[in-house]
Protein backbone atom coordinates (compact mmCIF):
# COMPACT_ATOMS: atom_id res chain seq x y z
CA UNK A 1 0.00 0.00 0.00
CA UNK A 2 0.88 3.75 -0.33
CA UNK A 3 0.51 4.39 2.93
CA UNK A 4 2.89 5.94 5.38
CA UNK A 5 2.92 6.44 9.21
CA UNK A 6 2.51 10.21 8.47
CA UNK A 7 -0.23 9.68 5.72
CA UNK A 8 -3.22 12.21 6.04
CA UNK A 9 -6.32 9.95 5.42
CA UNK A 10 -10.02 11.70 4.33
CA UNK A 11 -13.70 10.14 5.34
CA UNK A 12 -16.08 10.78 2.48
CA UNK A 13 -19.96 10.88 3.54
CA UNK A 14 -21.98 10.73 0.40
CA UNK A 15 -25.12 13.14 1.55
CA UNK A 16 -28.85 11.31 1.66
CA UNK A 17 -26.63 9.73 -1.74
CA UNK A 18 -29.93 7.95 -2.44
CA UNK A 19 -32.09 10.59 -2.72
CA UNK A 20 -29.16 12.21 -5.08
CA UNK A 21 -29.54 9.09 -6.99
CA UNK A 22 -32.93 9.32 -7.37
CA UNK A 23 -32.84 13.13 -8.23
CA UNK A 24 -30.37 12.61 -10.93
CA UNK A 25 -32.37 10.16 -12.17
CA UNK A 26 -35.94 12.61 -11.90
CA UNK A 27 -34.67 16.08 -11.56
CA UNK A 28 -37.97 16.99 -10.87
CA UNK A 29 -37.31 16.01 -7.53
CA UNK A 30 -35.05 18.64 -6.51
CA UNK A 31 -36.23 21.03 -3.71
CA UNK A 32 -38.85 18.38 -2.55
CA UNK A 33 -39.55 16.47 0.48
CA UNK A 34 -37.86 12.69 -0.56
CA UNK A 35 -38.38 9.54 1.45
CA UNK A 36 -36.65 6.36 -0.21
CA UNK A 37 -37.50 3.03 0.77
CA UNK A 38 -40.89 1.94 -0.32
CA UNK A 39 -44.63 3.32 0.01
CA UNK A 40 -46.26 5.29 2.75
CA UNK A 41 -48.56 3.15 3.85
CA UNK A 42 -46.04 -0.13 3.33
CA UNK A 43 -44.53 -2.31 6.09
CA UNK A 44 -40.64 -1.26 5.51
CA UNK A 45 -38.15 1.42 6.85
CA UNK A 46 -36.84 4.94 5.25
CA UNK A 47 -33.70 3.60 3.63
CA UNK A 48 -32.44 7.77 2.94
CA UNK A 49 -34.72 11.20 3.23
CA UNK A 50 -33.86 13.95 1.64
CA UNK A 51 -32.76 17.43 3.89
CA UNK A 52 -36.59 18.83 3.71
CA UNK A 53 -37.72 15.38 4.65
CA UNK A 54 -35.57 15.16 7.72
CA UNK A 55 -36.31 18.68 8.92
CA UNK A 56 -39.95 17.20 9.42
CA UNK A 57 -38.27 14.59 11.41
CA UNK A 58 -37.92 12.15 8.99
CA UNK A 59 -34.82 9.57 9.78
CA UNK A 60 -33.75 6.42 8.20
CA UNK A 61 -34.40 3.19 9.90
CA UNK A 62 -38.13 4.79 10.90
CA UNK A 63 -40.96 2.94 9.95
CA UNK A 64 -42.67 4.55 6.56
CA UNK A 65 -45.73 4.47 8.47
CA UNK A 66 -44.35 6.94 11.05
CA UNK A 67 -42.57 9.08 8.40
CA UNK A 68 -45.91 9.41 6.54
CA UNK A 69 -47.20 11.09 9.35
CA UNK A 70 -44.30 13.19 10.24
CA UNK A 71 -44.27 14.29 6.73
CA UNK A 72 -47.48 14.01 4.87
CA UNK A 73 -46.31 15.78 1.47
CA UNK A 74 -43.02 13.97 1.37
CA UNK A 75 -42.52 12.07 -2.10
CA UNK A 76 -42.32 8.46 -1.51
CA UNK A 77 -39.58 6.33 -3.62
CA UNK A 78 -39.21 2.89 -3.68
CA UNK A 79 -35.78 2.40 -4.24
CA UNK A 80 -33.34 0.86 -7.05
CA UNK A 81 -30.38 -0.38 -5.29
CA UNK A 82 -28.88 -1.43 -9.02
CA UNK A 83 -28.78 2.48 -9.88
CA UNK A 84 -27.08 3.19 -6.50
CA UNK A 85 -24.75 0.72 -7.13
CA UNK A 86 -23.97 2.18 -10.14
CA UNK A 87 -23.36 5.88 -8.38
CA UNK A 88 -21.10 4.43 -6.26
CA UNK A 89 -18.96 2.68 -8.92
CA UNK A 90 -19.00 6.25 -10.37
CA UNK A 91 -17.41 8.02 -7.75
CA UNK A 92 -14.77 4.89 -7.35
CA UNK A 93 -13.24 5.85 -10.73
CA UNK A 94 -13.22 9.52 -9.11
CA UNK A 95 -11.30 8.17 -6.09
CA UNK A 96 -9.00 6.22 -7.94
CA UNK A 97 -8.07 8.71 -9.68
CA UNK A 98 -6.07 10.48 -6.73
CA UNK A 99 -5.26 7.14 -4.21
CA UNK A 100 -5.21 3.38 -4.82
CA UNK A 101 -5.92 3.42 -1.07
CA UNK A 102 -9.62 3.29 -1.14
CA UNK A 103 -11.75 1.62 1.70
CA UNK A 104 -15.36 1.18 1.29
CA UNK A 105 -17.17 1.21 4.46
CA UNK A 106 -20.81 0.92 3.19
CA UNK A 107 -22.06 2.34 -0.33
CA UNK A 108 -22.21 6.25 0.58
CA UNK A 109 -19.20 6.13 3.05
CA UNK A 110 -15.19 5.83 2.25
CA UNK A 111 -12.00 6.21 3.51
CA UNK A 112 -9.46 7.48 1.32
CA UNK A 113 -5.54 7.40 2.44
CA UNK A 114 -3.45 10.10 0.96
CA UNK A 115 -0.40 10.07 -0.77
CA UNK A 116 2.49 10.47 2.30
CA UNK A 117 4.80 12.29 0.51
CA UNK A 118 1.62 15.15 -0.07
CA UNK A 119 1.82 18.33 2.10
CA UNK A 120 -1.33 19.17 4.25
CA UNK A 121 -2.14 21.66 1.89
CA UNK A 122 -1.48 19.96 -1.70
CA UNK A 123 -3.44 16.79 0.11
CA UNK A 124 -6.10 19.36 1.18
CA UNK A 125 -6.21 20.64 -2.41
CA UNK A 126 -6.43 16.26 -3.62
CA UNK A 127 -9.48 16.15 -1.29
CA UNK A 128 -11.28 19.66 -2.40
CA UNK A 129 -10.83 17.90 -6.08
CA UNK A 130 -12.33 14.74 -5.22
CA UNK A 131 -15.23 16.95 -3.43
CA UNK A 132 -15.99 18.57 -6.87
CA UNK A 133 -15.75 15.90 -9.07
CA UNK A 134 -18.29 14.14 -7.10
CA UNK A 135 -20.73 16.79 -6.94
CA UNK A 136 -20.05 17.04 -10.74
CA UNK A 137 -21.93 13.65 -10.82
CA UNK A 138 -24.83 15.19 -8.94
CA UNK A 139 -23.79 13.67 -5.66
CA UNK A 140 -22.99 16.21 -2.07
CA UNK A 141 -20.00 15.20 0.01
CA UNK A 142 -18.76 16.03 3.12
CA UNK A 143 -14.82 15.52 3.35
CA UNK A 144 -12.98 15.05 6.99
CA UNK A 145 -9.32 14.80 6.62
CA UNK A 146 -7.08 13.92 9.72
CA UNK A 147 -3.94 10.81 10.74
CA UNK A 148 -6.55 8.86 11.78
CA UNK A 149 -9.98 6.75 10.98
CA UNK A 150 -11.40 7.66 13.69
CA UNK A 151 -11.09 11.51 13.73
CA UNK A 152 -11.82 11.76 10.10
CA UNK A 153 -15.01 10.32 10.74
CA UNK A 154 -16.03 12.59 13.27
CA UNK A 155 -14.81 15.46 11.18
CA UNK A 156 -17.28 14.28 8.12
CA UNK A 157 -20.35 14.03 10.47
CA UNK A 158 -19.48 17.95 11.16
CA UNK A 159 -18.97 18.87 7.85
CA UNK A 160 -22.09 18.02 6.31
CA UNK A 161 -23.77 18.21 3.87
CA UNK A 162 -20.44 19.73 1.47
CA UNK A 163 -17.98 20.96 3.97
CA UNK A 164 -14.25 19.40 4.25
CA UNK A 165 -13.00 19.87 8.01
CA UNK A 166 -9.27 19.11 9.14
CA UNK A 167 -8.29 18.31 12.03
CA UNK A 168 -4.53 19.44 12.42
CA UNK A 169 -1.69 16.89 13.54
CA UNK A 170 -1.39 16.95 17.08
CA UNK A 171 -5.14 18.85 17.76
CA UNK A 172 -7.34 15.01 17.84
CA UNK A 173 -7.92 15.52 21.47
CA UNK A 174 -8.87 19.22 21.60
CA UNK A 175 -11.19 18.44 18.18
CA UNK A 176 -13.51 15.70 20.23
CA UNK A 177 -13.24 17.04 23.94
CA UNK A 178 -15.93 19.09 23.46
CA UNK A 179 -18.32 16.44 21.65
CA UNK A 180 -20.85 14.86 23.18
CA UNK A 181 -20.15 10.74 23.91
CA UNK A 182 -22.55 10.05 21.18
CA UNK A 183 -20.24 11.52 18.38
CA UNK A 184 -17.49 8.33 18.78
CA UNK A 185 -18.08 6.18 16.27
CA UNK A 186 -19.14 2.56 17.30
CA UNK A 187 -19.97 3.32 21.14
CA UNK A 188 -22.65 1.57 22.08
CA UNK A 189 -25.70 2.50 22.96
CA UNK A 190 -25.89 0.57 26.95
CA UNK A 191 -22.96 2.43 27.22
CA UNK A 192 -23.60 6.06 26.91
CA UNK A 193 -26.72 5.81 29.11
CA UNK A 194 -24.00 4.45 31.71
CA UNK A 195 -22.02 7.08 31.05
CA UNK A 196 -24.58 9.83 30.83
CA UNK A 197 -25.91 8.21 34.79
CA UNK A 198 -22.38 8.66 36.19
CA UNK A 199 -22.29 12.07 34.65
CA UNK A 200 -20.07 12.31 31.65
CA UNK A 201 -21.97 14.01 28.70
CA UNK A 202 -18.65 15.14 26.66
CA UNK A 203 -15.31 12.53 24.84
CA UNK A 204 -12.73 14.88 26.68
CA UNK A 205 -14.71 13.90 30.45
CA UNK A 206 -13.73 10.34 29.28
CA UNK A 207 -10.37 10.66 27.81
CA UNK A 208 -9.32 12.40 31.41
CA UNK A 209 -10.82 8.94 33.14
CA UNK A 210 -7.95 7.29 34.73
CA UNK A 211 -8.03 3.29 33.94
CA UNK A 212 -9.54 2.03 36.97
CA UNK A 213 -12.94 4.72 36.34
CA UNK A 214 -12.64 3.34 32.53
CA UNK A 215 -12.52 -0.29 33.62
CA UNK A 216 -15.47 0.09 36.00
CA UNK A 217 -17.43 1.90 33.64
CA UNK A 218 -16.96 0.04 29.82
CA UNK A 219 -15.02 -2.92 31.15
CA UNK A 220 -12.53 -5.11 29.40
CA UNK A 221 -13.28 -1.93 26.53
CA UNK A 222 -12.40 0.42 28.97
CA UNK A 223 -8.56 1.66 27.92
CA UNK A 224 -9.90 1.52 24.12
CA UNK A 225 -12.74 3.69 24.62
CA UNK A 226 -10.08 6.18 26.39
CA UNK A 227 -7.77 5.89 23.69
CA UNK A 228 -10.87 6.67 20.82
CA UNK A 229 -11.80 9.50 23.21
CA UNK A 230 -8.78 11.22 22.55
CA UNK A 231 -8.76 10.80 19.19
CA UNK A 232 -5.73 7.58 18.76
CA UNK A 233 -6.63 5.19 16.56
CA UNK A 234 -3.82 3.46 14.52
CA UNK A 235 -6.00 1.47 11.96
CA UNK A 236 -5.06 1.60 8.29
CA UNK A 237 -7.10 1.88 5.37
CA UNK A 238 -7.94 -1.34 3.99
CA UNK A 239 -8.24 -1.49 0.24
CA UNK A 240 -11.15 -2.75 -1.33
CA UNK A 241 -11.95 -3.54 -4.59
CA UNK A 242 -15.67 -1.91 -5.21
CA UNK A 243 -18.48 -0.37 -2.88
CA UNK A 244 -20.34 -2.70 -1.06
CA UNK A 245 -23.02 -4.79 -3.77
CA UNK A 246 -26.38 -3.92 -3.74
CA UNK A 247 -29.19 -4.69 -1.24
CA UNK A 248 -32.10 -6.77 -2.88
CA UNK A 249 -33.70 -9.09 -0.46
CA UNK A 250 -35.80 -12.39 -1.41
CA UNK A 251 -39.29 -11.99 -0.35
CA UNK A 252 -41.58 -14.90 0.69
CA UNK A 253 -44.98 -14.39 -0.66
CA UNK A 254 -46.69 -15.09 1.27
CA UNK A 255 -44.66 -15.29 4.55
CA UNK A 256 -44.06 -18.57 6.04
CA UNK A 257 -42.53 -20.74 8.85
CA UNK A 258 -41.38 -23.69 6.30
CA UNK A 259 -38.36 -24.84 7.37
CA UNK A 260 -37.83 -25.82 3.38
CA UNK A 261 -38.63 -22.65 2.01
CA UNK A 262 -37.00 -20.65 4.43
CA UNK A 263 -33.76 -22.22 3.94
CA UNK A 264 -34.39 -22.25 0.08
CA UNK A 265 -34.59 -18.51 -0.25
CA UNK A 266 -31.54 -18.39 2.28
CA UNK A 267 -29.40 -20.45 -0.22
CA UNK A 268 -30.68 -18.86 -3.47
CA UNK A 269 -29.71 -15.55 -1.63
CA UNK A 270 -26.34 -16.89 -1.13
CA UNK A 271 -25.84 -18.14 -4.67
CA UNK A 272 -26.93 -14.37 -5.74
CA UNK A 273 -24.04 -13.13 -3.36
CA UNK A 274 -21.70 -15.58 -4.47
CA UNK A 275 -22.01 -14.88 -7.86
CA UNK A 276 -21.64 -11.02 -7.60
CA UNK A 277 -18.63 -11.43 -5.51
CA UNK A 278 -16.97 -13.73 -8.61
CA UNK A 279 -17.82 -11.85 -11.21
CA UNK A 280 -15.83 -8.62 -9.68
CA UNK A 281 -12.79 -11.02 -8.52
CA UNK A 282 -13.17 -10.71 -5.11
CA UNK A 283 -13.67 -12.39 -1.72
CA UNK A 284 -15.52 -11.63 1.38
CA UNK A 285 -14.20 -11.58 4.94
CA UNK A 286 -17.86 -11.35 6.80
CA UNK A 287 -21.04 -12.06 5.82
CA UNK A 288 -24.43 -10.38 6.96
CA UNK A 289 -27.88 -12.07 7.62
CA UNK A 290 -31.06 -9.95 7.54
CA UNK A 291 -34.41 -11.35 8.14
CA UNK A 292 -37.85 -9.30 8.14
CA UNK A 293 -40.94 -10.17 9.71
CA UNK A 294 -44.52 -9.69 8.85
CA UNK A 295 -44.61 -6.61 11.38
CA UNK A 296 -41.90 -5.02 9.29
CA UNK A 297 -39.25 -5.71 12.28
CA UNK A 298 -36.15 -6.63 10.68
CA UNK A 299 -33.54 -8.18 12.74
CA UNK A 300 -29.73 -9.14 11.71
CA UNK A 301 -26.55 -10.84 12.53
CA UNK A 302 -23.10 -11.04 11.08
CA UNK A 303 -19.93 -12.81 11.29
CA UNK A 304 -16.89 -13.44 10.05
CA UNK A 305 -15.99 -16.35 7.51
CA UNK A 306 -13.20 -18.74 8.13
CA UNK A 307 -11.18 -17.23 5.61
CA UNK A 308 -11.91 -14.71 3.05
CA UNK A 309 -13.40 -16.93 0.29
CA UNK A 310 -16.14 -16.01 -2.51
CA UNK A 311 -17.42 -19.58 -2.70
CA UNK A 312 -20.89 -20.60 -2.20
CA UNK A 313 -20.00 -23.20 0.19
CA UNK A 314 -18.20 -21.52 2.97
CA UNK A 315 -21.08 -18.68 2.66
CA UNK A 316 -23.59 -21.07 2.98
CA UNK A 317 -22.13 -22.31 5.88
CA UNK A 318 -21.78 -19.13 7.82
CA UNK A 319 -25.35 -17.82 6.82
CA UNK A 320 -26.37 -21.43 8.16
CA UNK A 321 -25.14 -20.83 11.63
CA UNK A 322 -26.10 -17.50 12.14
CA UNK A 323 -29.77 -18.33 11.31
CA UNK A 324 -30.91 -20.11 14.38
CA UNK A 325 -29.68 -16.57 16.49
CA UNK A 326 -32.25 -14.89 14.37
CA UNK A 327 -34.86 -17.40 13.71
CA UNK A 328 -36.61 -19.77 16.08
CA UNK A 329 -38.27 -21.95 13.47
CA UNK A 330 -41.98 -21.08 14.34
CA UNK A 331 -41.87 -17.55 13.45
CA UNK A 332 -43.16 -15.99 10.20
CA UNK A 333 -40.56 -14.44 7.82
CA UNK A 334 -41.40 -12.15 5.15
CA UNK A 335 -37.93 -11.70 3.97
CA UNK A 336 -34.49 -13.01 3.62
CA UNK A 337 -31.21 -11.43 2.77
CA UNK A 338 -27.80 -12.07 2.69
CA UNK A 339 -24.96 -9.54 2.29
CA UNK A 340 -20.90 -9.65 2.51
CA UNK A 341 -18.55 -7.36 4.15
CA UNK A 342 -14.89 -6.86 4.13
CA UNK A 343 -14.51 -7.12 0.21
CA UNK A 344 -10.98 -7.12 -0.91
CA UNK A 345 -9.43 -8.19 -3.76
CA UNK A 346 -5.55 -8.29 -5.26
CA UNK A 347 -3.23 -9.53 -8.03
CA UNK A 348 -2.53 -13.15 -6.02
CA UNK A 349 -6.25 -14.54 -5.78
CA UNK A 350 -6.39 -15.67 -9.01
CA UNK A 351 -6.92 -19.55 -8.15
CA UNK A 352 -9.29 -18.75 -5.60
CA UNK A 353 -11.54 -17.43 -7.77
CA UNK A 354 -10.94 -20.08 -10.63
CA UNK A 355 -12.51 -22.58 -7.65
CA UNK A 356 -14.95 -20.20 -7.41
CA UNK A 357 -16.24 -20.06 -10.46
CA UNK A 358 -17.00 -23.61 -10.22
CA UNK A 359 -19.50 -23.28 -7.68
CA UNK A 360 -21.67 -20.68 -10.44
């Protein structure tokens, strides 16, 4: 990789990127309340909603049901995860062309490490030309550039919807003291309400906790969640070869408790995943299970694989054991689906895809 340990690395947040999607595709769109993920009166969640949707209150993961009320002149979409797919593949070749050190973390987020041997401000100039050739697709980024991951994160979240925020060498801790606990990427949820009870509301009350307050509060986690509070976080970027593949679901019409047809939709799903995953040379290193119920609930568990592999076997296998955590057996499903995480490819996995093709 290109990296180096003084590499400046940017976090990319593609804005609501599928309501961009869908307004590039209908410009008539633009300026109007947009709520992607299905009808108003239909049993799934908002998958994206635009800025005027979300100042009604509108959030993804909410019910549609809900967001119909919250917003009853919103424009309901129902979603073409192909076309976003296809975005996102767009602004790859806009990446690329300024850093083979590209990390996908989900289809509107990335992590971008930058050239070492750039200056702060020629690498700030490589990120405010990625910025505009994205929005010359249509599509509003926010940019945070800092050393690390986790800072550059934090820094996108702030600079939304088109801002670029850096966070100078040396200023992490100063940047997230006065953030509230929520802001740290990952923490989990139990968590802050434990932390919010004992009285810390801010990441600079926790990255002044001495070990033994951090132990008793977070644990066996407690000297990483110090460490993340002040902003260290030596993780690389991880290449990978393409965004995230899209999210298409097998629905069970009508929903059922068979066993057999259950299972068959599981394995079909897998065979769809397996098959994407070949066809782009590439391998997984997790793989994600999502079931939804007849109440719309939708409930999901992931894991990692053995080894990274692209083979329908080893992913049937995973998706296999993580569906008794999710599934009971007596329990209506309405849908199944089966994603991969973790996608990497390179010049020396040629014969592991040659087996793979095998399985097709």
């Amino acid at each position: 990789m290109g990296q180096g340990a003084g590499s400046l690395i940017t976090h990319i947040d593609l804005d609501a990127f599928f309501v961009a999607v869908e307004r590039v595709r209908r410009p008539e769109l633009a300026g109007m309340p947009v709520i992607v993920g299905g009808r108003p009166g239909g049993p799934g969640m908002v998958a994206s909603a635009s800025r005027e949707a979300r100042r009604s209150g509108v959030r993804a993961g909410m019910p549609l049901a809900q967001a119909a009320i919250r917003c009853p002149d919103a424009v309901f979409v129902d979603g073409a995860f192909d076309a976003y797919f296809s975005a996102s593949l767009q602004v790859d070749d806009a990446l690329r062309r300024e850093s083979p050190d590209i990390e996908w973390l989900s289809i509107d987020e990335v992590v971008v490490a930058l050239p070492a041997a750039s200056r702060p401000r020629a690498a700030i100039e490589m990120v405010e030309r990625i910025q505009q050739s994205i929005h010359a697709l249509g599509f509003d980024a926010s940019c945070g550039v800092a050393r690390s991951k986790l800072v550059a994160r934090v820094a996108a979240q702030l600079g939304r919807p088109r801002g670029v925020v850096h966070v100078l060498d040396g200023y992490e801790a100063r940047f997230l003291a006065p953030l509230k606990i929520e802001m740290l990427p990952g923490i989990d949820q139990a968590l802050v309400r434990r932390l919010r009870a004992s009285g810390i509301r801010r990441l600079g009350q926790i990255a002044r906790l001495s070990e033994a307050q951090l132990s008793l509060l977070a644990g066996r986690g407690g000297a990483a969640l110090g460490k993340r509070a002040a902003g260290i976080d030596v993780s690389r970027v991880r290449r990978t070869a393409l965004p995230p593949p899209r999210i298409d679901d097998r629905a069970l019409v009508p929903p059922t408790a068979d066993p057999l047809l259950v299972h068959g939709a599981l394995a079909s799903e897998v065979e769809r995943v397996g098959r994407e995953l070949r066809a782009r040379g590439a391998f997984a290193r997790t793989l994600t299970l999502r079931l939804q119920f007849p109440d719309g609930h939708v409930d999901s568990r992931t894991a990692a694989l053995p080894e990274p592999s692209a083979l329908d076997d080893v992913l049937l296998a995973s998706a296999a054991e993580l569906l008794p955590r999710l599934w009971p057996g007596d329990r209506l499903v309405r849908r199944v689906g089966v994603s991969c995480g973790g996608v990497l490819t390179g010049p020396g996995d040629s014969a592991l895809f040659a087996l793979g093709q095998r399985n097709r």
